[in-house]
PDB file of N, CA and C in Angstrom:
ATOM      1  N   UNK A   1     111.076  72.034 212.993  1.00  0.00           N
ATOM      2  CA  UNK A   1     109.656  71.855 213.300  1.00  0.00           C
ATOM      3  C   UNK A   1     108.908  73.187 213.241  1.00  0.00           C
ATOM      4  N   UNK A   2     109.333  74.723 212.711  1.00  0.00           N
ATOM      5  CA  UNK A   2     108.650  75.402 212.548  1.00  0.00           C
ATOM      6  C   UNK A   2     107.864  75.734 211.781  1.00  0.00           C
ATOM      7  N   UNK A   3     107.426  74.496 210.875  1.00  0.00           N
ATOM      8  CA  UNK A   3     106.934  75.005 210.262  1.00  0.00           C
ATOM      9  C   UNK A   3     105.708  73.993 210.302  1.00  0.00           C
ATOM     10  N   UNK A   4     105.508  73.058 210.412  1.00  0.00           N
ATOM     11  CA  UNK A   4     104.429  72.675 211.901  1.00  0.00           C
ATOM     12  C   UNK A   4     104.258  73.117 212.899  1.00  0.00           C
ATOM     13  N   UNK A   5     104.593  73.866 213.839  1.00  0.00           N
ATOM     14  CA  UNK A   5     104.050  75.136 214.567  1.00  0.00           C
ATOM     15  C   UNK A   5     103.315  75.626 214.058  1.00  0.00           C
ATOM     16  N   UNK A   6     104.066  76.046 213.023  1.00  0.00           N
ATOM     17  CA  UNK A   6     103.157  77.274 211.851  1.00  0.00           C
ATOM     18  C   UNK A   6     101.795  77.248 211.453  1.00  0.00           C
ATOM     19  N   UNK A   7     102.212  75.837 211.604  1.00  0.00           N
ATOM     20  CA  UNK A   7     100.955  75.093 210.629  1.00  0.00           C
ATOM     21  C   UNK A   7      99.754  75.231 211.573  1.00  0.00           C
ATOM     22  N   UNK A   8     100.023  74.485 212.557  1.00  0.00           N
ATOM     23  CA  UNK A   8      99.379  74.106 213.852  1.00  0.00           C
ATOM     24  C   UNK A   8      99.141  75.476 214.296  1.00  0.00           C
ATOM     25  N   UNK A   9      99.394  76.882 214.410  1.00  0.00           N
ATOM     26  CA  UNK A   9      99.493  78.104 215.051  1.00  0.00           C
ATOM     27  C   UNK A   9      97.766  78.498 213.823  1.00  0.00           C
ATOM     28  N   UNK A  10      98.027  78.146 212.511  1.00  0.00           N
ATOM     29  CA  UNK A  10      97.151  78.858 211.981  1.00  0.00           C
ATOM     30  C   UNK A  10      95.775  77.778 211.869  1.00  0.00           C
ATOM     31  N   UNK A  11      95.770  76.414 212.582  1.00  0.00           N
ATOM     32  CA  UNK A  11      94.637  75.593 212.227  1.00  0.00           C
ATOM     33  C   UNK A  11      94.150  76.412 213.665  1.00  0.00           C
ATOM     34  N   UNK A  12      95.225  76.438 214.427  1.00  0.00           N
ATOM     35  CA  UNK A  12      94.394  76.820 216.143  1.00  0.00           C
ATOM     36  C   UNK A  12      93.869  78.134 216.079  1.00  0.00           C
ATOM     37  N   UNK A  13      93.888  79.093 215.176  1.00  0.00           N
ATOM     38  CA  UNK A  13      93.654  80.318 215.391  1.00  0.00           C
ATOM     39  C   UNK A  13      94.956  81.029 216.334  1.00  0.00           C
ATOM     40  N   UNK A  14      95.992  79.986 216.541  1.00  0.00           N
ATOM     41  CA  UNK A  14      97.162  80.797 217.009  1.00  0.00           C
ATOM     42  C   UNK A  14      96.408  81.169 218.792  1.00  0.00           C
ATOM     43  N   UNK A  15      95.502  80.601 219.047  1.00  0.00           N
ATOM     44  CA  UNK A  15      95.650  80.459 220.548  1.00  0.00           C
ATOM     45  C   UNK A  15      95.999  79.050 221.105  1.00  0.00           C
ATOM     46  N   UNK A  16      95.944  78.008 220.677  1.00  0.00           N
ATOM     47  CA  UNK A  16      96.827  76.785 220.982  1.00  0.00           C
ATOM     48  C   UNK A  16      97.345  76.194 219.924  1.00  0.00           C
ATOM     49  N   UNK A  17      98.476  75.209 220.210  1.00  0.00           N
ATOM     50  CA  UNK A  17      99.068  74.619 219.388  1.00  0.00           C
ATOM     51  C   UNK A  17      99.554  72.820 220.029  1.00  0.00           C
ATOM     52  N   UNK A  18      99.013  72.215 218.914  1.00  0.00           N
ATOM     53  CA  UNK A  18      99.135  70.599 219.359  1.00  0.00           C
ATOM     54  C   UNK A  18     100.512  69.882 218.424  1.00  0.00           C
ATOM     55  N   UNK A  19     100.768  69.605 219.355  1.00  0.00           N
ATOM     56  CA  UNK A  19     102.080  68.988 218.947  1.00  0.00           C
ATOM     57  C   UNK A  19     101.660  67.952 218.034  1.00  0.00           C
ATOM     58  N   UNK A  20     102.172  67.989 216.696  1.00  0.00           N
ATOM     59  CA  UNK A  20     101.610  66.561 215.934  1.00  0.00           C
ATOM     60  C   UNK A  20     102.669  65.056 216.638  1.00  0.00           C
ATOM     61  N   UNK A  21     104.144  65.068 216.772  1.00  0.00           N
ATOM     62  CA  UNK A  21     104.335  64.156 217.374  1.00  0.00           C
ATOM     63  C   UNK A  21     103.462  63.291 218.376  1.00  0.00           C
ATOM     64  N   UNK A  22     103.375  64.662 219.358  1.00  0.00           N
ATOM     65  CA  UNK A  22     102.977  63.874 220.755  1.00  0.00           C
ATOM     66  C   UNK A  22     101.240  63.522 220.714  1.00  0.00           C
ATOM     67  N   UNK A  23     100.846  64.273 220.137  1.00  0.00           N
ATOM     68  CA  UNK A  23      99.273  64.502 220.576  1.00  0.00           C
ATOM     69  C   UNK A  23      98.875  65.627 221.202  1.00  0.00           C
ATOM     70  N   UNK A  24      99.744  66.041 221.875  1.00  0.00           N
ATOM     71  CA  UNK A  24      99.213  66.666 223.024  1.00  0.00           C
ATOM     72  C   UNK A  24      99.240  68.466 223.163  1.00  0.00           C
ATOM     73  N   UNK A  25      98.047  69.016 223.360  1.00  0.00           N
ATOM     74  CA  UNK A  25      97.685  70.485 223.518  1.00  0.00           C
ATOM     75  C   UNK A  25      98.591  71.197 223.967  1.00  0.00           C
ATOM     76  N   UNK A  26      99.464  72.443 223.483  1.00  0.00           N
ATOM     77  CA  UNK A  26     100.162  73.120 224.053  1.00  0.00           C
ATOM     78  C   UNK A  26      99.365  74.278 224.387  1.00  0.00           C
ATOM     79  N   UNK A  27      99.170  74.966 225.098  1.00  0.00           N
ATOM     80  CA  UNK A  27      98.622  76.304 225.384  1.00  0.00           C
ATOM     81  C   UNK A  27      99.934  77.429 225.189  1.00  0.00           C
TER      82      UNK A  27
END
């Protein structure tokens, strides 16, 4: 899954990251 992190790290500007499974906001 790092590379959805990744993904998710650079849509957030890399201050949050949303889990595509869950939905839900990681800070």
């Amino acid at each position: 899954m790092i590379q959805i992190s990744q993904l998710n790290k650079s849509l957030h500007g890399g201050g949050h990251r949303v889990d595509i499974l869950t939905g839900i906001d990681l800070t």
